[in-house]
Protein backbone atom coordinates (compact mmCIF):
# COMPACT_ATOMS: atom_id res chain seq x y z
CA UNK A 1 33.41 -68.04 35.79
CA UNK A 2 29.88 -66.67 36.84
CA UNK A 3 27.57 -65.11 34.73
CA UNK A 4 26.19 -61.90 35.60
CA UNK A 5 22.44 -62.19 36.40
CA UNK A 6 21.46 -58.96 35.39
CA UNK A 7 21.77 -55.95 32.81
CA UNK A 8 24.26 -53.39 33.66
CA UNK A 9 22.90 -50.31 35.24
CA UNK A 10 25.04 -47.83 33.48
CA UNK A 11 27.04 -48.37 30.30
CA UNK A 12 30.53 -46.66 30.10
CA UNK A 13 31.61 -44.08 27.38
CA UNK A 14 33.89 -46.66 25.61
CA UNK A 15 30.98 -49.10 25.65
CA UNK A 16 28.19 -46.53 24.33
CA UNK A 17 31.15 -45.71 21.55
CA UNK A 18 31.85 -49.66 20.73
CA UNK A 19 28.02 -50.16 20.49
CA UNK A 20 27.85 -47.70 17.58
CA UNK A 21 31.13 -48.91 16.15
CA UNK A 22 29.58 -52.31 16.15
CA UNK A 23 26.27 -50.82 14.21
CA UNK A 24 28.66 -49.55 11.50
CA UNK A 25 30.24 -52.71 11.34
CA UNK A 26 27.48 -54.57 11.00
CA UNK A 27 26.32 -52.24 8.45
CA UNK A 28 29.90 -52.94 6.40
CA UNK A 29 29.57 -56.39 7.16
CA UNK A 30 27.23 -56.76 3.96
CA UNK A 31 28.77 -53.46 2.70
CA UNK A 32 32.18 -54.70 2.28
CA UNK A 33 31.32 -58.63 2.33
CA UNK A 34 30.59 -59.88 -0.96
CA UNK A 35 28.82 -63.24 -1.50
CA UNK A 36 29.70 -63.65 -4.80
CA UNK A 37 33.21 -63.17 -4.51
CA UNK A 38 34.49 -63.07 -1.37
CA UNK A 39 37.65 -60.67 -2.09
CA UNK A 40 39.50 -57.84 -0.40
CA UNK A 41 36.59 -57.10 1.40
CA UNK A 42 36.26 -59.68 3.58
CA UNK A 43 39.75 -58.76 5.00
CA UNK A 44 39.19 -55.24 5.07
CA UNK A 45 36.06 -56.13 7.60
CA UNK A 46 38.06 -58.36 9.59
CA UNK A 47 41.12 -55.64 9.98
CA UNK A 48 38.13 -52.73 10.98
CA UNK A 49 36.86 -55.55 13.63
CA UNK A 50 39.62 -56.86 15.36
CA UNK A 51 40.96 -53.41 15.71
CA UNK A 52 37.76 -51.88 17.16
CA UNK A 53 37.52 -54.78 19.26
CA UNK A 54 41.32 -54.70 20.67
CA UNK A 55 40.84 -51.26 21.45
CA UNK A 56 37.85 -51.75 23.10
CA UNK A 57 39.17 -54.74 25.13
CA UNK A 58 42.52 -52.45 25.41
CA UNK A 59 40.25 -49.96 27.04
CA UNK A 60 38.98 -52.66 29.71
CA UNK A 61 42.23 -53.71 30.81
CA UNK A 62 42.69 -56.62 28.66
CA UNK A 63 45.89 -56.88 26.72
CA UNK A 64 46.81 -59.55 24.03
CA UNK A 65 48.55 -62.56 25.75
CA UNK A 66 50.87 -65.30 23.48
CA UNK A 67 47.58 -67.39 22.87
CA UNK A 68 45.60 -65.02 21.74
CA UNK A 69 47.92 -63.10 19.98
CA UNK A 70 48.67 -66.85 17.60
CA UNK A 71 45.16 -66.68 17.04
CA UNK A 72 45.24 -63.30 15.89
CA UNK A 73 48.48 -64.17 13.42
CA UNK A 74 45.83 -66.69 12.12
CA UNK A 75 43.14 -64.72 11.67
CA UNK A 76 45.33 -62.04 9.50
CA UNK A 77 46.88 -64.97 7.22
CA UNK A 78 43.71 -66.78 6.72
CA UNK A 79 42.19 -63.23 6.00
CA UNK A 80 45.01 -62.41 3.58
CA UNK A 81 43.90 -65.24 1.40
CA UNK A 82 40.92 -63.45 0.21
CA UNK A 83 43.33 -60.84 -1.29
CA UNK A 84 45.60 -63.52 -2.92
CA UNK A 85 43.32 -66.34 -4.56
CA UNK A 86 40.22 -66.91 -6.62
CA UNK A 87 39.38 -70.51 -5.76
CA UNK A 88 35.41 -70.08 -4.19
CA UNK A 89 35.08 -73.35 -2.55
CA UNK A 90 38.20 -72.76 -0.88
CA UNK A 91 37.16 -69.49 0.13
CA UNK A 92 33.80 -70.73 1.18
CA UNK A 93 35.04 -72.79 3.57
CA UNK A 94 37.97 -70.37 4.63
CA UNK A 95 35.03 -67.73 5.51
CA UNK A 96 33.92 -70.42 7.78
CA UNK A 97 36.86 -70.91 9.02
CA UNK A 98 37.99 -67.15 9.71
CA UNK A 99 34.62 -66.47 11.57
CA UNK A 100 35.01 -69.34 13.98
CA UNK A 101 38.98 -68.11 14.72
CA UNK A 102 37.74 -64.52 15.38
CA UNK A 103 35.19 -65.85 18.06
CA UNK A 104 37.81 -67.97 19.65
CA UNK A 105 40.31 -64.95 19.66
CA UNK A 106 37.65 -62.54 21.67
CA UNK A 107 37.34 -65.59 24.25
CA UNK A 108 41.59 -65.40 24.40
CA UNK A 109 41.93 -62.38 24.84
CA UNK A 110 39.55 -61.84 27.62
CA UNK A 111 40.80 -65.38 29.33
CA UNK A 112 37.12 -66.84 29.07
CA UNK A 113 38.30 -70.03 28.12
CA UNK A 114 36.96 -72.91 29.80
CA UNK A 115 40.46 -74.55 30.14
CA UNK A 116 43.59 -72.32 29.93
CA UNK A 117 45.66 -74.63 26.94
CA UNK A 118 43.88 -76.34 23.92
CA UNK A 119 42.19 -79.23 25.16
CA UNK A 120 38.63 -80.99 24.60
CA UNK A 121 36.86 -78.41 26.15
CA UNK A 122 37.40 -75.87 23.05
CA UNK A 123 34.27 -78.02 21.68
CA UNK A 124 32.14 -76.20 24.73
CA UNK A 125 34.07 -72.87 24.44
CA UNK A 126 32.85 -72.86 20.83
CA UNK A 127 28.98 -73.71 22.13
CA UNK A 128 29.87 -70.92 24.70
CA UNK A 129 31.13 -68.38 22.30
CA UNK A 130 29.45 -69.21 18.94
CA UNK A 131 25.62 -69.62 20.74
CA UNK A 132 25.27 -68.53 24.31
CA UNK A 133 27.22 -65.58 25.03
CA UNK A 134 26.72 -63.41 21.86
CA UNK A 135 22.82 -64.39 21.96
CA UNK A 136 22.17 -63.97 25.59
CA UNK A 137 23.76 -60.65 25.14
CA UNK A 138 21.97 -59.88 21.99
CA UNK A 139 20.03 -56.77 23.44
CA UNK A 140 23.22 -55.21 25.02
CA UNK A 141 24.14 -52.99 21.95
CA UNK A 142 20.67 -51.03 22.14
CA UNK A 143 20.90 -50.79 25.47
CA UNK A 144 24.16 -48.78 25.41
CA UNK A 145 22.40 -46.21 23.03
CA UNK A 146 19.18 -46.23 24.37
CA UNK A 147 21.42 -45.26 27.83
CA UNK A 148 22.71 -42.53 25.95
CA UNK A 149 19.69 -40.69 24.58
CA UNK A 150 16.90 -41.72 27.36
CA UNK A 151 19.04 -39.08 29.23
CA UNK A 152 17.00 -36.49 27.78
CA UNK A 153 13.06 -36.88 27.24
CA UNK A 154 13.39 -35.67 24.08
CA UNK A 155 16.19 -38.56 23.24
CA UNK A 156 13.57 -41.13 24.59
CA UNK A 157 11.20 -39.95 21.81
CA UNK A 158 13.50 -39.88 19.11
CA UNK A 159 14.57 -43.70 19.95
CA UNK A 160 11.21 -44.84 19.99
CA UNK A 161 10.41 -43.02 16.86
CA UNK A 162 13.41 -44.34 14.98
CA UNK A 163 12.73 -47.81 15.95
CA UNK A 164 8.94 -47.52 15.06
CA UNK A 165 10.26 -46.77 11.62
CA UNK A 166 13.23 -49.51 10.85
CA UNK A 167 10.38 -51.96 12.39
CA UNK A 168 7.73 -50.54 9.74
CA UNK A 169 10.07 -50.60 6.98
CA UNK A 170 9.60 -53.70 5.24
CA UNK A 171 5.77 -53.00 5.60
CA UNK A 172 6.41 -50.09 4.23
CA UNK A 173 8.21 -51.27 0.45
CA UNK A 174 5.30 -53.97 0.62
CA UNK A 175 2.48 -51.94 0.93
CA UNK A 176 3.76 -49.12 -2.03
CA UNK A 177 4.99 -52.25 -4.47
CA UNK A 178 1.17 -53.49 -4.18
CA UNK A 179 0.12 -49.90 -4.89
CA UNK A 180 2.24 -49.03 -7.64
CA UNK A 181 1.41 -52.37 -9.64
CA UNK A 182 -2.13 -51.24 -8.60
CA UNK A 183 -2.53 -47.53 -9.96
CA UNK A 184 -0.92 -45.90 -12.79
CA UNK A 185 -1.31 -42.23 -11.12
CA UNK A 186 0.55 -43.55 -7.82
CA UNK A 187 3.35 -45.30 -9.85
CA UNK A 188 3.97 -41.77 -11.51
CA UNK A 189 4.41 -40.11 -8.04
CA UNK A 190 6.52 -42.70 -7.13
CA UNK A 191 8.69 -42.78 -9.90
CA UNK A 192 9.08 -39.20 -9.40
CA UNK A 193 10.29 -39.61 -5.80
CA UNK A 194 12.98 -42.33 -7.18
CA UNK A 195 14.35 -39.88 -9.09
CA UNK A 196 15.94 -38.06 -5.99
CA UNK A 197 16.59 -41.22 -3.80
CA UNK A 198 19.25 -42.98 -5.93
CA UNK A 199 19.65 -46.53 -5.77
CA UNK A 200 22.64 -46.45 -3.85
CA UNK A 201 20.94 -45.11 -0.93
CA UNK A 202 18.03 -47.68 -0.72
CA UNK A 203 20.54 -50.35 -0.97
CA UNK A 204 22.49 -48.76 1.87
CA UNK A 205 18.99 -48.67 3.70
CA UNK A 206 18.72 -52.33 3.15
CA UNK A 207 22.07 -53.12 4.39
CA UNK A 208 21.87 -51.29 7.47
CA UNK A 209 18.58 -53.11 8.26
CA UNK A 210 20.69 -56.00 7.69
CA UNK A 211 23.60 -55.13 9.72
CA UNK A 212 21.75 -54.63 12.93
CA UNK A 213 21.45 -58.32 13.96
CA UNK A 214 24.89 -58.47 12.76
CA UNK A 215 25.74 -55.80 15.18
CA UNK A 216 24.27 -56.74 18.28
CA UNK A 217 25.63 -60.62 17.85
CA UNK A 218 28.84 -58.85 17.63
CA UNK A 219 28.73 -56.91 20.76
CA UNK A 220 26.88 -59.34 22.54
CA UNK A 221 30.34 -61.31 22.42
CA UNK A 222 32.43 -58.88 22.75
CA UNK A 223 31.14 -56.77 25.51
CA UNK A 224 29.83 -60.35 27.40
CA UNK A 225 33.12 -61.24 27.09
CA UNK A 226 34.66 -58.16 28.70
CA UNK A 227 32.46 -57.79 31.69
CA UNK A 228 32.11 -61.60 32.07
CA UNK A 229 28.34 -61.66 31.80
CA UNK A 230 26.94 -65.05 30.81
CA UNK A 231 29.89 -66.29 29.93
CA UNK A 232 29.06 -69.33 32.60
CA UNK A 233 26.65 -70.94 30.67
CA UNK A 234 28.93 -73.82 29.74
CA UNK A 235 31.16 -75.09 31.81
CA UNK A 236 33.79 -77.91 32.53
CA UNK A 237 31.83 -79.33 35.07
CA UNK A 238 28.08 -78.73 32.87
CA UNK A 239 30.53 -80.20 29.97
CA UNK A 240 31.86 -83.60 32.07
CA UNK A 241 28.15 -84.07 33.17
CA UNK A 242 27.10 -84.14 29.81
CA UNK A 243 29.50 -86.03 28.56
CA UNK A 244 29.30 -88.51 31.50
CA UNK A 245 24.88 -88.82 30.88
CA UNK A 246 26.09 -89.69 26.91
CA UNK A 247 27.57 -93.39 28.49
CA UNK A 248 25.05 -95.27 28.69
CA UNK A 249 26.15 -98.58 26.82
CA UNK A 250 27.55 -101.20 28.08
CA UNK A 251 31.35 -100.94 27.45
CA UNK A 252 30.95 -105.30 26.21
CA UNK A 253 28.40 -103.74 23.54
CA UNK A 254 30.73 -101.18 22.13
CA UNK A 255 33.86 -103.73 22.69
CA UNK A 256 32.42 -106.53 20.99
CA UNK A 257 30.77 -104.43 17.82
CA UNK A 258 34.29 -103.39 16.97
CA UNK A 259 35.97 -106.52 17.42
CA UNK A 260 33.10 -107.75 14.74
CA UNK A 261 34.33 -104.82 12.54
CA UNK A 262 38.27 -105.35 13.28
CA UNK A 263 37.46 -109.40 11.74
CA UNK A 264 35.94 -107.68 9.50
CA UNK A 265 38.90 -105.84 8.28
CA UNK A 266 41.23 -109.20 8.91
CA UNK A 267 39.08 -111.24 6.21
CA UNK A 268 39.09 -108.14 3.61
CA UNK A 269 42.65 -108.00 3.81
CA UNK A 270 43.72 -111.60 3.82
CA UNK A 271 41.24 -111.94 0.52
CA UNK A 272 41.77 -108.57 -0.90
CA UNK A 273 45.66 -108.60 -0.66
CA UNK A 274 46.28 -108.92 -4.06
CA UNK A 275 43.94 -107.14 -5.49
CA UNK A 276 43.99 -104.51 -2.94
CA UNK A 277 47.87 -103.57 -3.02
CA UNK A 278 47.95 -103.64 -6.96
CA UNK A 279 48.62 -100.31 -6.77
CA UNK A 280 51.69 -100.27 -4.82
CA UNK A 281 53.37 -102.55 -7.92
CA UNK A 282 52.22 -99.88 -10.51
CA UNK A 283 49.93 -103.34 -11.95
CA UNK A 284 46.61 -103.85 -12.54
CA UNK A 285 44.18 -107.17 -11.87
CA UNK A 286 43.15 -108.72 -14.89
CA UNK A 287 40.66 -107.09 -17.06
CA UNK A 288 40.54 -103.65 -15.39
CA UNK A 289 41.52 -100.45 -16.60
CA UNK A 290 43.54 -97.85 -14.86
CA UNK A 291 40.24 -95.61 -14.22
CA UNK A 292 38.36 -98.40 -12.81
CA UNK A 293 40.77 -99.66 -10.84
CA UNK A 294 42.11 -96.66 -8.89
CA UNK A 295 38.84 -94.18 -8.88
CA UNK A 296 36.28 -96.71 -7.89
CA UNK A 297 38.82 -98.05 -4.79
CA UNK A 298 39.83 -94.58 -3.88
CA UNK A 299 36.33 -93.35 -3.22
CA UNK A 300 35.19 -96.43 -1.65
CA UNK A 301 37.94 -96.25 0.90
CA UNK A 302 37.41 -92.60 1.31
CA UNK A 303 34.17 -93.59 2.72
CA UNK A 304 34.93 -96.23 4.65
CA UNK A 305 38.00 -93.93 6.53
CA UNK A 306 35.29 -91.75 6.71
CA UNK A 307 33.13 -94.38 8.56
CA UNK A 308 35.97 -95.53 11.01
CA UNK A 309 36.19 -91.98 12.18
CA UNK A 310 32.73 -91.34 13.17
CA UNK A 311 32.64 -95.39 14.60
CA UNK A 312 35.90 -94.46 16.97
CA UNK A 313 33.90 -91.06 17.86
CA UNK A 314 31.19 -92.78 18.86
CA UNK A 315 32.13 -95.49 20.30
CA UNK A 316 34.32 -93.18 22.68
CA UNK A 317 30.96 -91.22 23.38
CA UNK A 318 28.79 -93.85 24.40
CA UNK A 319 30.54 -96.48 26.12
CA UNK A 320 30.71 -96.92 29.99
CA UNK A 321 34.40 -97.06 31.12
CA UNK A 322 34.47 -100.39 32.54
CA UNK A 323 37.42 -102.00 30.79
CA UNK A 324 39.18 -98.84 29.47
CA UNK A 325 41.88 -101.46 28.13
CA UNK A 326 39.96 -103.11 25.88
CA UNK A 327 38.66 -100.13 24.31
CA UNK A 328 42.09 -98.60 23.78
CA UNK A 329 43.03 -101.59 22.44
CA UNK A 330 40.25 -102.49 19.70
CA UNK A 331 40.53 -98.61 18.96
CA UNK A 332 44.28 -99.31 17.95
CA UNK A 333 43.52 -101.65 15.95
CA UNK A 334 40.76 -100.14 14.04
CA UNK A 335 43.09 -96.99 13.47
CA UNK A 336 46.17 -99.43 12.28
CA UNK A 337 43.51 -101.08 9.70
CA UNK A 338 42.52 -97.61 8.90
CA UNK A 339 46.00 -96.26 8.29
CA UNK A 340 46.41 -99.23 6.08
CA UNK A 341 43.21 -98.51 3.91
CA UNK A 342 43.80 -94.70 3.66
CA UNK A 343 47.59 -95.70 2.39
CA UNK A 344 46.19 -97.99 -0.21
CA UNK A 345 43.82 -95.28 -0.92
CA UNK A 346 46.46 -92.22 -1.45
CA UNK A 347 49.02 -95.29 -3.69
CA UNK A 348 45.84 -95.62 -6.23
CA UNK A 349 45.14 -91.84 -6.62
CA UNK A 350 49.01 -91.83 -7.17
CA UNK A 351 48.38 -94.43 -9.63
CA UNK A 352 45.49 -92.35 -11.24
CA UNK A 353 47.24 -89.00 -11.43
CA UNK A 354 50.44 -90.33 -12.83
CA UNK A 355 47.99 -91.71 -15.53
CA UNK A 356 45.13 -89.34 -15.62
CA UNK A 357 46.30 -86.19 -14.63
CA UNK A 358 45.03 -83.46 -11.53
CA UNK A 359 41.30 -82.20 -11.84
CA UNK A 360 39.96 -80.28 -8.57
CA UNK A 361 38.03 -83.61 -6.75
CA UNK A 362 41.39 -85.36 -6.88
CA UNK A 363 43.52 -82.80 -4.79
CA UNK A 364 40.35 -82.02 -2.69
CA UNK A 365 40.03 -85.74 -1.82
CA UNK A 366 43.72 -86.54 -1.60
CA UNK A 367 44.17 -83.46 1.06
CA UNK A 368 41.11 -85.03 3.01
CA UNK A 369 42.39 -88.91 2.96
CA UNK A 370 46.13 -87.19 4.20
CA UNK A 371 44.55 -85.14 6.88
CA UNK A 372 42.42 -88.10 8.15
CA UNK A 373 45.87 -90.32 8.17
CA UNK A 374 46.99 -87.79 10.70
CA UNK A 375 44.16 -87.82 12.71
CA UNK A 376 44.28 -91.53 12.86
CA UNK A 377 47.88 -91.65 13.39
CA UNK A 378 47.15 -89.04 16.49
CA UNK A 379 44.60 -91.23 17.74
CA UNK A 380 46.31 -94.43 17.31
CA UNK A 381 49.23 -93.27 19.76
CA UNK A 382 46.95 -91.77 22.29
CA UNK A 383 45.71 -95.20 23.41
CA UNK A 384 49.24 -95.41 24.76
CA UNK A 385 50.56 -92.23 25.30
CA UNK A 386 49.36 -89.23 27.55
CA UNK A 387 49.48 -86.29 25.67
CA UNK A 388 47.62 -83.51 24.88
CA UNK A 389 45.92 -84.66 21.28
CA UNK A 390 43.70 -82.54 21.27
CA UNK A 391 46.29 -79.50 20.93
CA UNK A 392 48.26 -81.43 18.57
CA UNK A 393 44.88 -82.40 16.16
CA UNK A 394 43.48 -78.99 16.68
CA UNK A 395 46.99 -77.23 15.53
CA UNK A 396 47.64 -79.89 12.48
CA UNK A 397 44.07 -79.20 11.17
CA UNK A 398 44.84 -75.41 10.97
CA UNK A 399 47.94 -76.18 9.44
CA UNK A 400 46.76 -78.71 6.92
CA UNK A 401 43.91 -76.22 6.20
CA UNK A 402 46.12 -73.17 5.47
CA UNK A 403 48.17 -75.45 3.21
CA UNK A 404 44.99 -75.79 1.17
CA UNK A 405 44.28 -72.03 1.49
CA UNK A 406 47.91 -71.11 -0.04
CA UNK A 407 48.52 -74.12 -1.56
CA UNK A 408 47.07 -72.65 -5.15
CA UNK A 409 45.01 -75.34 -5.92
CA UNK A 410 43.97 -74.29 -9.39
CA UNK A 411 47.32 -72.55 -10.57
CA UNK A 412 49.48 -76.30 -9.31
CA UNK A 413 46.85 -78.08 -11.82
CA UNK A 414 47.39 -76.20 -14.89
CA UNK A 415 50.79 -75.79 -14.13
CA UNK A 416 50.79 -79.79 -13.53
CA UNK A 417 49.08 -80.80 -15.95
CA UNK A 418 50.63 -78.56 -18.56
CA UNK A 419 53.98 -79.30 -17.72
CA UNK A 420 53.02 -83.19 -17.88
CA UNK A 421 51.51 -82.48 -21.74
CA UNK A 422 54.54 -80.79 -22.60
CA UNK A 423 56.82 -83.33 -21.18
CA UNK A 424 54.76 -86.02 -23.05
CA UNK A 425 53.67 -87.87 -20.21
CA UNK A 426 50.22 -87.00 -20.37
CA UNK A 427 48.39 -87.78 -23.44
CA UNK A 428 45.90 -84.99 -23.84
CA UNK A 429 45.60 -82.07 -22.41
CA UNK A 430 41.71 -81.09 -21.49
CA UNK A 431 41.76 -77.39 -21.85
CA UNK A 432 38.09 -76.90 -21.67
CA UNK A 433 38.46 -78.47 -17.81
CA UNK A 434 41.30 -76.32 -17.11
CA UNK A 435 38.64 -73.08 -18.46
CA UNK A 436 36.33 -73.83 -15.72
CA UNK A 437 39.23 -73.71 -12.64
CA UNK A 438 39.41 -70.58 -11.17
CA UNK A 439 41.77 -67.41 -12.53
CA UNK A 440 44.58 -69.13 -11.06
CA UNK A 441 45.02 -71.09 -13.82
CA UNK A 442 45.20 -68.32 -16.40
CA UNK A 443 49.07 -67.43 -16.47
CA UNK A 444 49.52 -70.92 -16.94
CA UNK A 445 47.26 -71.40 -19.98
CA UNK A 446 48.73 -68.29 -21.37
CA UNK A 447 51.96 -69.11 -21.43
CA UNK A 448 51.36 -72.32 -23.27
CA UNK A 449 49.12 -70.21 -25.51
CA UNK A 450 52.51 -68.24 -26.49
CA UNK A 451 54.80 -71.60 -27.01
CA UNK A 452 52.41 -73.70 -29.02
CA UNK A 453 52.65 -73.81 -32.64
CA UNK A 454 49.61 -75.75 -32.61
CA UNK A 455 47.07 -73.71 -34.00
CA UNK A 456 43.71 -75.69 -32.69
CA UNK A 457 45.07 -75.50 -29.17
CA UNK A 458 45.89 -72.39 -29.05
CA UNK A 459 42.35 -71.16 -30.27
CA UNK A 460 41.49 -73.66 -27.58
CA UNK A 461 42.98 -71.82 -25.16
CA UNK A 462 42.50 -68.68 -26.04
CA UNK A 463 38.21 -69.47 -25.77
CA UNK A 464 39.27 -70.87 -22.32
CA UNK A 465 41.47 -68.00 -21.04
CA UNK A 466 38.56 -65.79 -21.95
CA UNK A 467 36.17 -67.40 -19.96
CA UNK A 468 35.80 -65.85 -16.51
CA UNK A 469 34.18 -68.26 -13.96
CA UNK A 470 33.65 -66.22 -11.27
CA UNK A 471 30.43 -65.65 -10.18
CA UNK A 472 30.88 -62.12 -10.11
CA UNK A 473 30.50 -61.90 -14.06
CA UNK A 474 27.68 -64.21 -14.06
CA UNK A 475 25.22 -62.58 -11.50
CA UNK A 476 25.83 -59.25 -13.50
CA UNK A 477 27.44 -58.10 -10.06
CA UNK A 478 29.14 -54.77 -10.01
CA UNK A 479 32.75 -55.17 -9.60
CA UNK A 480 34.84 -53.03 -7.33
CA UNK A 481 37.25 -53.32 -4.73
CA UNK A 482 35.05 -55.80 -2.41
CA UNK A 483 35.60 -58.06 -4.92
CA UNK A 484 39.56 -57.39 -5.24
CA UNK A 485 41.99 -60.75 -5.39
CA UNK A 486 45.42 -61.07 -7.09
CA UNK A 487 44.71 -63.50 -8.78
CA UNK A 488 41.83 -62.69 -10.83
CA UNK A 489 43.75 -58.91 -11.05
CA UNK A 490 46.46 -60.63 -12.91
CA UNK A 491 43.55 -63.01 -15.32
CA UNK A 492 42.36 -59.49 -16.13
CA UNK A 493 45.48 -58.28 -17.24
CA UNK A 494 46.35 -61.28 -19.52
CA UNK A 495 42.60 -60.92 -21.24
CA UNK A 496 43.03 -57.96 -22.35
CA UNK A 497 46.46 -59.27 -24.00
CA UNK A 498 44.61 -61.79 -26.08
């Protein structure tokens, strides 16, 4: 896997027709992408890029293998969440998500891989494909157009003009704000000029400027990726030699700090058992309420799951493999302890929920502490077992996370903790929390709002039904199809019932 060590001489039609495709999408990257709501059009962009970039790959002899065409299964249901939910966090993250899959897909599809199966070595494919490929072939996309047009001296003029101007452009709404706020006769001739360039076309301006860095990361991967050109900078061999320079403590260091943290664990359990397991009985120490109890445990062994995690990482980082035994073994113990902890954890959020009810943090935290007992589990096993855990952690992650993506966070706690008030197992219901989750909860509030005979709640819900948390709404944003999800389609609907 070599990289190419210099530009190519000539650029091919398809490749002079990708790098304008790529400056439109770039351009409807912050068209269609909205911040503040990240809705339809965040999967309209994504269909309009992988296409242009299949065909483009199509066109250079690259067809869609089994691997790449999984990924690209992915990619369209993780996309298809922005059309279904409201939740932002979730879709914050899922944007994160998406972009990352998309970059890994390109590398599929064009077998630039460092490894050909799911192994460790997707950490330096996503170095490779996040950082150096798109960036080192950054300048690529103008060099396709400036191939076109430099045919011609007149098309080497009009280049260099155009570029003088998008470079002088910010300059440019500086210098006349300054001037307006500094004569009335000039802000008159301005305001006159306004009147013919609409608003609409400035902010198109603006988003265009925008777009171009978008545009040339985006072919920079793409068309690096297709013609193999410094797509070598990482390596399995660079990757093993920096992996092997990261060893440089003594394996009896690293074996003998977490023997001091396994005794650790053995003396907090053997005093802690009764305490500690409460929760499993349903029964609480003396004097200590339910809250106490299981919120202030549950966080504090979030963090300390949390801490395992990054000790194993470590651990496995730095030490020198002189007694690869002992490690394996002090590592399965840690992850047994671990396990442990994070099922004591998950039995007193049980405990709290059955008592307290769902709110956001508790599903958000419970999801976590189940997705890190997998990941210990995983680990656990591989200090006896040869297998590929990497594959099997990588593909559990992207299930657990599209579990969170359609699991309807918001709409299963209104609907849970509606259901529990109606069933009289929970004794209030807080319907001013249940206002601030996302428009998934509406249909759920609604259709309590039709049932109850109780007049308070259902003003109650009524004020929180007609509170809209999105942050569309609140930043005065401009709603339109960008900004499209079912679920806030269907809030709509039921508002203008009430």
């Amino acid at each position: 896997m070599n990289s190419a060590p210099l530009c190519k001489a000539d650029y091919a039609a398809e490749d002079i027709v990708f790098a304008f495709t790529m400056l439109l999408c770039g351009f409807l990257y912050w068209n269609l992408i909205s911040v503040e709501s990240l809705g339809a059009g965040v999967a309209v962009f994504t269909a309009l890029f992988c296409i242009a970039a299949a065909v483009y790959l199509r066109q250079g002899g690259f067809r869609q293998t089994g691997k790449s065409l999984l990924c690209l299964a992915i990619i369209a249901l993780s996309a298809s969440a922005f059309l279904l939910f409201d939740n932002m966090l979730i879709k914050g993250f899922n944007f994160i998500f998406l972009s990352v899959t998309v970059v890994y897909w390109i590398s599929l599809a064009t077998g630039r891989t460092l490894e050909n199966r799911i192994s460790i070595y997707i950490l330096g494919d996503i170095v490779n494909q996040l950082i150096a490929v798109p960036f080192r072939n950054f300048s690529c996309c103008f060099g396709g157009i400036k191939h076109l047009v430099a045919r011609h001296q007149k098309g080497r003029g009009i280049l260099a003009g155009a570029l003088g101007v998008l470079m002088i452009l910010p300059v440019l709404f500086l210098v006349v704000s300054l001037l307006v706020s500094a004569d009335a006769v000039f802000e008159g001739f301005v305001s006159s000029i306004r009147i013919t360039l609409s608003e609409d076309i400035v902010e198109y301006i603006v988003q265009f400027l925008m777009g171009v860095p978008v545009a040339c990361y985006l072919y920079g991967l793409v068309y690096g990726d297709r013609y193999e050109r410094h797509t070598g900078t990482v390596s399995m061999e660079s990757a093993d030699r920096h992996a092997a320079s990261l060893r440089f403590v003594p394996g009896m260091t690293v074996y003998a700090a977490l023997a001091a943290l396994n005794i650790v664990y053995v003396l907090f359990f053997l005093t802690q058992t009764t305490y500690l397991f409460s929760a499993f009985g349903n029964s609480l120490p003396e004097f200590t309420t339910y809250s106490e109890y299981a919120r202030r445990g549950f966080f504090e062994l979030c963090a300390v799951a949390g801490i395992d995690l990054a000790v194993i990482a470590f651990a496995h980082i730095v030490a020198k493999r002189e007694r690869v035994k002992v490690l394996q073994i002090e590592t399965a113990v840690l992850c047994v302890f671990t396990l442990m902890l994070i099922t004591t954890a998950l039995s007193k959020m049980g405990m709290y929920i059955a008592y307290y009810g769902l709110t956001l943090l508790r599903v958000y935290t419970t999801w976590f502490m189940v997705l890190l007992f997998f990941i210990f589990a995983i680990i656990a096993v591989r200090q006896f077992r040869r297998f590929n855990a990497a594959r099997i952690l990588m593909l559990g992650f992207v299930i657990f996370f599209m579990v969170l993506c359609f699991g309807n966070v918001d709409g299963l706690i209104a609907r849970y903790n509606i259901d529990r008030y109606n069933q009289g197992t929970l004794e209030s219901l807080d319907v001013e929390a249940l206002g601030d989750l996302s428009d998934a909860a509406v249909p759920y509030m609604y259709e309590l709002y039709l049932e109850t005979d109780d007049d308070d709640l259902k003003n109650s819900l009524a004020e929180a039904i007609a509170k809209d948390p999105s942050m569309v709404d609140r930043m005065g944003h401009d709603v339109s199809f960008r900004d499209f999800n079912l679920q806030a389609y269907k809030a709509d609907r039921i508002r203008s019932l009430i």
